[in-house]
N, C-alpha and C. Protein backbone atom coordinates (compact mmCIF):
# COMPACT_ATOMS: atom_id res chain seq x y z
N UNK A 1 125.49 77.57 138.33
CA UNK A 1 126.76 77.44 137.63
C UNK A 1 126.89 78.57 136.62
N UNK A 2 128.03 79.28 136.54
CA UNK A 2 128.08 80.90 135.61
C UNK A 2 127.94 79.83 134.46
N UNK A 3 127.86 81.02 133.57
CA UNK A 3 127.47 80.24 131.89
C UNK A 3 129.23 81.16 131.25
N UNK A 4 129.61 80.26 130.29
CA UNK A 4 130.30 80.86 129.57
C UNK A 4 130.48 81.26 128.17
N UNK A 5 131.27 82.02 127.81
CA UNK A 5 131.18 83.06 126.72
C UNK A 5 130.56 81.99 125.62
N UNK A 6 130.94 81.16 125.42
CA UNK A 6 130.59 80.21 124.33
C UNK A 6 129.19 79.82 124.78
N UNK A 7 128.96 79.76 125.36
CA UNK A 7 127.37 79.53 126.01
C UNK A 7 126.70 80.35 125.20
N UNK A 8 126.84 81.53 126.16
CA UNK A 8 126.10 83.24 125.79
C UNK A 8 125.86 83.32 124.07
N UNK A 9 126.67 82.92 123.90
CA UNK A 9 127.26 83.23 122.16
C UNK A 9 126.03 82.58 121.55
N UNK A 10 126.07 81.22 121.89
CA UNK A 10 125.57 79.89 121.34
C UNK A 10 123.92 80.41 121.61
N UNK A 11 123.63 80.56 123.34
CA UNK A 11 122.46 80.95 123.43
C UNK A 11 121.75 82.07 122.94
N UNK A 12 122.49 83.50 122.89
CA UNK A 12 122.28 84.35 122.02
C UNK A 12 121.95 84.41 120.69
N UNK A 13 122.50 83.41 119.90
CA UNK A 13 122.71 83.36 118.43
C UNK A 13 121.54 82.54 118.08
N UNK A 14 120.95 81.20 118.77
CA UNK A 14 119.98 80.32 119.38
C UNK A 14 118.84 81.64 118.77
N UNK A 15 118.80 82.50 120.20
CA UNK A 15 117.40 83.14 120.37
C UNK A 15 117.40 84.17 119.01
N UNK A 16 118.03 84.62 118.64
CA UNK A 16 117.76 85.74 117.83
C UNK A 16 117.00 84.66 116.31
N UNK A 17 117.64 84.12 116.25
CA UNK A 17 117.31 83.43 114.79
C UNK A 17 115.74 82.37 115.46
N UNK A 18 115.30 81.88 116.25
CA UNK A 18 114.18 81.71 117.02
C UNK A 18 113.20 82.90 116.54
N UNK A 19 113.56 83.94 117.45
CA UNK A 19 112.78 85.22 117.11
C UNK A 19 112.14 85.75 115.59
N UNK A 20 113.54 85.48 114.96
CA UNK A 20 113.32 85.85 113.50
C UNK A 20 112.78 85.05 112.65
N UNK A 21 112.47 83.67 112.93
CA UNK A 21 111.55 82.87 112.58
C UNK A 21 110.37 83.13 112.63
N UNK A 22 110.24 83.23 113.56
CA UNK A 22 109.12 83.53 113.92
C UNK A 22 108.08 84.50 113.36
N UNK A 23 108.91 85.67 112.49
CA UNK A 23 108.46 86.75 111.87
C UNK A 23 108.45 86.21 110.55
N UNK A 24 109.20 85.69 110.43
CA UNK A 24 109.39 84.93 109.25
C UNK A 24 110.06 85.51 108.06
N UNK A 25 111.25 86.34 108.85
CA UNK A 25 112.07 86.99 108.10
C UNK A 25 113.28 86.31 107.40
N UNK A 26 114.04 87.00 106.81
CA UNK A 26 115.59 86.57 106.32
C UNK A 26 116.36 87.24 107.31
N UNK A 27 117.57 86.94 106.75
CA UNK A 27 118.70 87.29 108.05
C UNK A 27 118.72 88.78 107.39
N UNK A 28 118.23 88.91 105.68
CA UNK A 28 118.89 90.46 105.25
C UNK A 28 117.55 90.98 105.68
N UNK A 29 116.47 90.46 106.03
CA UNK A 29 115.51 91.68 106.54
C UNK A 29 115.23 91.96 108.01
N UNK A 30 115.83 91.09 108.61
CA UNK A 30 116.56 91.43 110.42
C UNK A 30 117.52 92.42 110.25
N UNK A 31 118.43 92.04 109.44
CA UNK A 31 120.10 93.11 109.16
C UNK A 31 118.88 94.68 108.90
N UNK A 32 118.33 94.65 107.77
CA UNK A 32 117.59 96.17 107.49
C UNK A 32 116.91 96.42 109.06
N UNK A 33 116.12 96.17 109.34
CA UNK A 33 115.56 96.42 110.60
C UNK A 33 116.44 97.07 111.91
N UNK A 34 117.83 96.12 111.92
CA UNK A 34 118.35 96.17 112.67
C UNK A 34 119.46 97.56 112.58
N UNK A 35 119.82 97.80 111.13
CA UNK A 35 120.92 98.60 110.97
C UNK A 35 121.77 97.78 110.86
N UNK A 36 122.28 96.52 111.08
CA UNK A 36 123.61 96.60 110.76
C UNK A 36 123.55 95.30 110.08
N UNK A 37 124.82 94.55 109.43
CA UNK A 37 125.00 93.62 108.41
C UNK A 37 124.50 92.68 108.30
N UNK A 38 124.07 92.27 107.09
CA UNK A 38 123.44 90.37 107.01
C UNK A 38 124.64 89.61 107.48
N UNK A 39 126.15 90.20 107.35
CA UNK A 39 127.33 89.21 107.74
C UNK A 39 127.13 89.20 109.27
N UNK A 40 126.94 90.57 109.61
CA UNK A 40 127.36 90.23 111.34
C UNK A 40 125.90 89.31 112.19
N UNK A 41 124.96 89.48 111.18
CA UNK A 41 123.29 88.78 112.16
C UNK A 41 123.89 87.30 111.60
N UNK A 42 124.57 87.27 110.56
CA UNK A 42 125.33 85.47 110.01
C UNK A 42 126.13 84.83 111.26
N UNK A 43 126.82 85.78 111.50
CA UNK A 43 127.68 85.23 112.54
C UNK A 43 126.93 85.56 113.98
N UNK A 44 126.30 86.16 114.40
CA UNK A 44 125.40 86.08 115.51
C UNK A 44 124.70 84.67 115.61
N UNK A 45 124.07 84.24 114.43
CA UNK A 45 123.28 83.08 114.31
C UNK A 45 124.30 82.34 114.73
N UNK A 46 125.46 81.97 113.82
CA UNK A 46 126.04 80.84 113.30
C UNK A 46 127.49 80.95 114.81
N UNK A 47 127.14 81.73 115.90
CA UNK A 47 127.80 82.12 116.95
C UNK A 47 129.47 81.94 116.90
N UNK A 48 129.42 82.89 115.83
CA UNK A 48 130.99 83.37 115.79
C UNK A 48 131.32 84.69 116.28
N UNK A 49 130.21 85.22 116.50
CA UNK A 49 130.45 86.83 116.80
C UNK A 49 129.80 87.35 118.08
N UNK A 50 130.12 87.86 118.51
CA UNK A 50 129.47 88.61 120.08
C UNK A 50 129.20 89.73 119.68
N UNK A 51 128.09 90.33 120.16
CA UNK A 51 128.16 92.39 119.90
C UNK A 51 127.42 92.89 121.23
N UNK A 52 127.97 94.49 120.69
CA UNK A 52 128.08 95.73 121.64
C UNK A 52 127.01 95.58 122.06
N UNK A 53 126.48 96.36 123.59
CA UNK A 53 125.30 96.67 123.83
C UNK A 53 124.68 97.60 123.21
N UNK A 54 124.67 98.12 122.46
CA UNK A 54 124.18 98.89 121.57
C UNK A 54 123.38 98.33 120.23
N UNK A 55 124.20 97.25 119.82
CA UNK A 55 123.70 96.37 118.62
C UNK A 55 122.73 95.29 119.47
N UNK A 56 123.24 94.83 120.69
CA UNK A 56 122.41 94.09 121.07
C UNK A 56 120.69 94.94 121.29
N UNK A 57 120.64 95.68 121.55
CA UNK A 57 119.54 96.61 121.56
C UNK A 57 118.57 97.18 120.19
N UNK A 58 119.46 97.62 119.12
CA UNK A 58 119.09 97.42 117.82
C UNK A 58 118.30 96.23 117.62
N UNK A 59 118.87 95.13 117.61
CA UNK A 59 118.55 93.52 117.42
C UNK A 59 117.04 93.51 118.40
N UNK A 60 117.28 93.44 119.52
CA UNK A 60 116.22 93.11 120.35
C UNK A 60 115.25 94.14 119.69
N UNK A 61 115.17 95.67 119.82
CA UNK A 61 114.20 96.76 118.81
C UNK A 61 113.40 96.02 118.04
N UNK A 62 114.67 95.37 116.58
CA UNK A 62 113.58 95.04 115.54
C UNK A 62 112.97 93.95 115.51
N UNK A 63 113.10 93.19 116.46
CA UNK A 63 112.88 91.49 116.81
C UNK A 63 111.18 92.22 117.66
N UNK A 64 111.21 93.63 118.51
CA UNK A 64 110.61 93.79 119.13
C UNK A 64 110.35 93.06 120.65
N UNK A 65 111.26 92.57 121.03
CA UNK A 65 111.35 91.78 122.54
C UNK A 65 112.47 93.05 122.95
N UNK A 66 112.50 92.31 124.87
CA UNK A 66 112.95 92.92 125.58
C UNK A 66 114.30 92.50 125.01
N UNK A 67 115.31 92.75 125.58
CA UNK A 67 116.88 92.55 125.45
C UNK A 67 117.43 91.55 126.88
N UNK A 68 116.39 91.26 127.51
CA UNK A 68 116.80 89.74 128.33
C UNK A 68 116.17 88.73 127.84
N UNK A 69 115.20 88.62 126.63
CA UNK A 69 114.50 87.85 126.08
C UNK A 69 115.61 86.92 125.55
N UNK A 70 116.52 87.28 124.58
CA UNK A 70 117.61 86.99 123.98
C UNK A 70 119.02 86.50 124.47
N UNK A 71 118.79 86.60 125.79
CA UNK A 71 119.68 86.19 126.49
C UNK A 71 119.41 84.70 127.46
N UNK A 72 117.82 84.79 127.68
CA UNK A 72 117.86 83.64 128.74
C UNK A 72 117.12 82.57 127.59
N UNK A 73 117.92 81.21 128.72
CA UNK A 73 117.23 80.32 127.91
C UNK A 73 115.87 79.61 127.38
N UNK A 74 116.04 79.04 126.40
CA UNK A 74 114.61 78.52 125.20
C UNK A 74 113.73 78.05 126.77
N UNK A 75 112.32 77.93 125.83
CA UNK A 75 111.68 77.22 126.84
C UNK A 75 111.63 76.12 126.48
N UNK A 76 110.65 74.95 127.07
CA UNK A 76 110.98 74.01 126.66
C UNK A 76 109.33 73.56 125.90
N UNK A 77 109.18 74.51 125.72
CA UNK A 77 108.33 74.26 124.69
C UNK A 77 108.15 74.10 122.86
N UNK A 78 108.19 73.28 122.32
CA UNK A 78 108.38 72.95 120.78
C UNK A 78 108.38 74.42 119.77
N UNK A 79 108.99 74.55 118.95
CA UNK A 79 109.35 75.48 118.02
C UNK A 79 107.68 75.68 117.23
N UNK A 80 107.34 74.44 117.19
CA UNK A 80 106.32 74.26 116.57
C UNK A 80 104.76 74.47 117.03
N UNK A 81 104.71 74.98 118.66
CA UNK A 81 103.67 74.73 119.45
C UNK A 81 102.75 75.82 118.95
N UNK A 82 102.80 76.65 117.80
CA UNK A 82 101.60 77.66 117.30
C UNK A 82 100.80 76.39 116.53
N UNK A 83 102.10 76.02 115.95
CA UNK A 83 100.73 75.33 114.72
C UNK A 83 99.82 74.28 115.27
N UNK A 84 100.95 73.37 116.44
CA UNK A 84 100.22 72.41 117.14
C UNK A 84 98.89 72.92 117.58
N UNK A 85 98.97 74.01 118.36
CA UNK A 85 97.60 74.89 118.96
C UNK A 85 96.48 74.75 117.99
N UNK A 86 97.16 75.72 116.74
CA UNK A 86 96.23 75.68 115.63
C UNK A 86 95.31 74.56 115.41
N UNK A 87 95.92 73.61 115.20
CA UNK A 87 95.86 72.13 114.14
C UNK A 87 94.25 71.94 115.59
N UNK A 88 94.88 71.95 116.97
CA UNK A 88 93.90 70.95 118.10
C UNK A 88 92.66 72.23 117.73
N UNK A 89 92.85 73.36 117.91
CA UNK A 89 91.91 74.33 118.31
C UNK A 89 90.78 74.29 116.75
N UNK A 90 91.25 74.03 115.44
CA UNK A 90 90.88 73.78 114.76
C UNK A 90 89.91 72.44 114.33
N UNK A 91 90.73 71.76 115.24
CA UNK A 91 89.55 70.48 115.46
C UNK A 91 88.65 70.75 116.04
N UNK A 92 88.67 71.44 117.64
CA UNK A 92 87.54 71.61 118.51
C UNK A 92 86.78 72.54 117.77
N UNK A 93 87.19 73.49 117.11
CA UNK A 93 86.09 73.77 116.36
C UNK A 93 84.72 72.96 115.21
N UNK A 94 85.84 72.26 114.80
CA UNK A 94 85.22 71.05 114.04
C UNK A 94 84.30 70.08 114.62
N UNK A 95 84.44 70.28 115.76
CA UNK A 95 83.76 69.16 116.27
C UNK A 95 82.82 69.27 117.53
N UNK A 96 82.62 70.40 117.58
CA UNK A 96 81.69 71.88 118.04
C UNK A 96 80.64 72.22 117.11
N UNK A 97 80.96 72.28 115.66
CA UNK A 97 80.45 72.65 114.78
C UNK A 97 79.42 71.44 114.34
N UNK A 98 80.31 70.50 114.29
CA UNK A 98 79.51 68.88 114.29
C UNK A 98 78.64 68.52 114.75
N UNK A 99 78.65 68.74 116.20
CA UNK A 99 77.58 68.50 117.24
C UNK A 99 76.66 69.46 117.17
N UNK A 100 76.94 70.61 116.92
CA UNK A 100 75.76 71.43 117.30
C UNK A 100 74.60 71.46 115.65
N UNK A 101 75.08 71.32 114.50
CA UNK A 101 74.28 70.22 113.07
C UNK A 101 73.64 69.25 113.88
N UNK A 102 74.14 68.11 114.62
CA UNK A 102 73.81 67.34 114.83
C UNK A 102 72.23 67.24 115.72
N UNK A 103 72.73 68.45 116.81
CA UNK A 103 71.97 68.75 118.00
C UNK A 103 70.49 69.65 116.83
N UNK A 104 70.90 70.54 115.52
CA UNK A 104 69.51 71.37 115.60
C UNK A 104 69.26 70.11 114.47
N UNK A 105 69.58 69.15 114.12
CA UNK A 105 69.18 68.03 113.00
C UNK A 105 68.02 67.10 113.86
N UNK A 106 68.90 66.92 115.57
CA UNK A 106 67.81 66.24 116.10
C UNK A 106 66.61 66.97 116.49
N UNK A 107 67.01 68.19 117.19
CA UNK A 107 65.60 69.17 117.68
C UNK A 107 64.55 69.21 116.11
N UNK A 108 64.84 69.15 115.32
CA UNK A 108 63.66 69.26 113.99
C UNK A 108 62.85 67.93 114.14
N UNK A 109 64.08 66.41 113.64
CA UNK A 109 63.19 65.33 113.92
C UNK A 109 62.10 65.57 115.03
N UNK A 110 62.68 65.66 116.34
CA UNK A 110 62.17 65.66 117.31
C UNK A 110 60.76 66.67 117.79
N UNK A 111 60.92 67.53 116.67
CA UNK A 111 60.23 68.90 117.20
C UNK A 111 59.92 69.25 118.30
N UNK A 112 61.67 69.62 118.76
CA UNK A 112 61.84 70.60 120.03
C UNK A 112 62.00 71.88 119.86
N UNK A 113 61.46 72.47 120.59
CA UNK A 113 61.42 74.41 120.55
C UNK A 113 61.52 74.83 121.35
């Protein structure tokens, strides 16, 4: 099914501010990056505005993604899935770390070598 302009807009405006999260920028330090206004990356976000291929390219530049990145849709993976990673991978460390105390605590009792 074609997508329409309000789509594009919506999905466009979607990914860029995604992206820029991610860096963990402001909209005025995307706008510097980008060259052009904190008003027009406002209305990109807030999908009142469409732009040139030219700005779209700027944008994608300082975001550092391709320029179809920004166009196709989210995945469906959580906004949040770094930290989730973090938080589990941080346990298995924990509990890696645990066992293996545990493991040279018993080899001493035990006096294994």
């Amino acid at each position: 099914m074609p997508i329409t302009e309000q789509e594009l807009r919506k999905l466009f405006g979607s990914n860029v501010k995604q992206y820029r999260r991610r860096f963990k920028w402001s909209q005025v330090e995307l706008a510097k990056k980008a060259g052009i206004s904190v008003n027009f990356i406002n209305d990109i976000e807030s999908e009142k505005k469409w732009t040139s291929p030219s700005t779209l390219v700027k944008i994608a530049n300082a975001l550092d993604v391709e320029v179809h990145e920004l166009l196709k849709p989210p995945d469906s993976f959580p906004d949040n899935l770094d930290s989730i990673v973090r938080k589990y991978t941080d346990n298995i460390h924990a509990a890696v770390d645990e066992a293996c105390l545990a493991f040279m605590q018993n080899e001493e009792m035990c006096n294994i070598k």
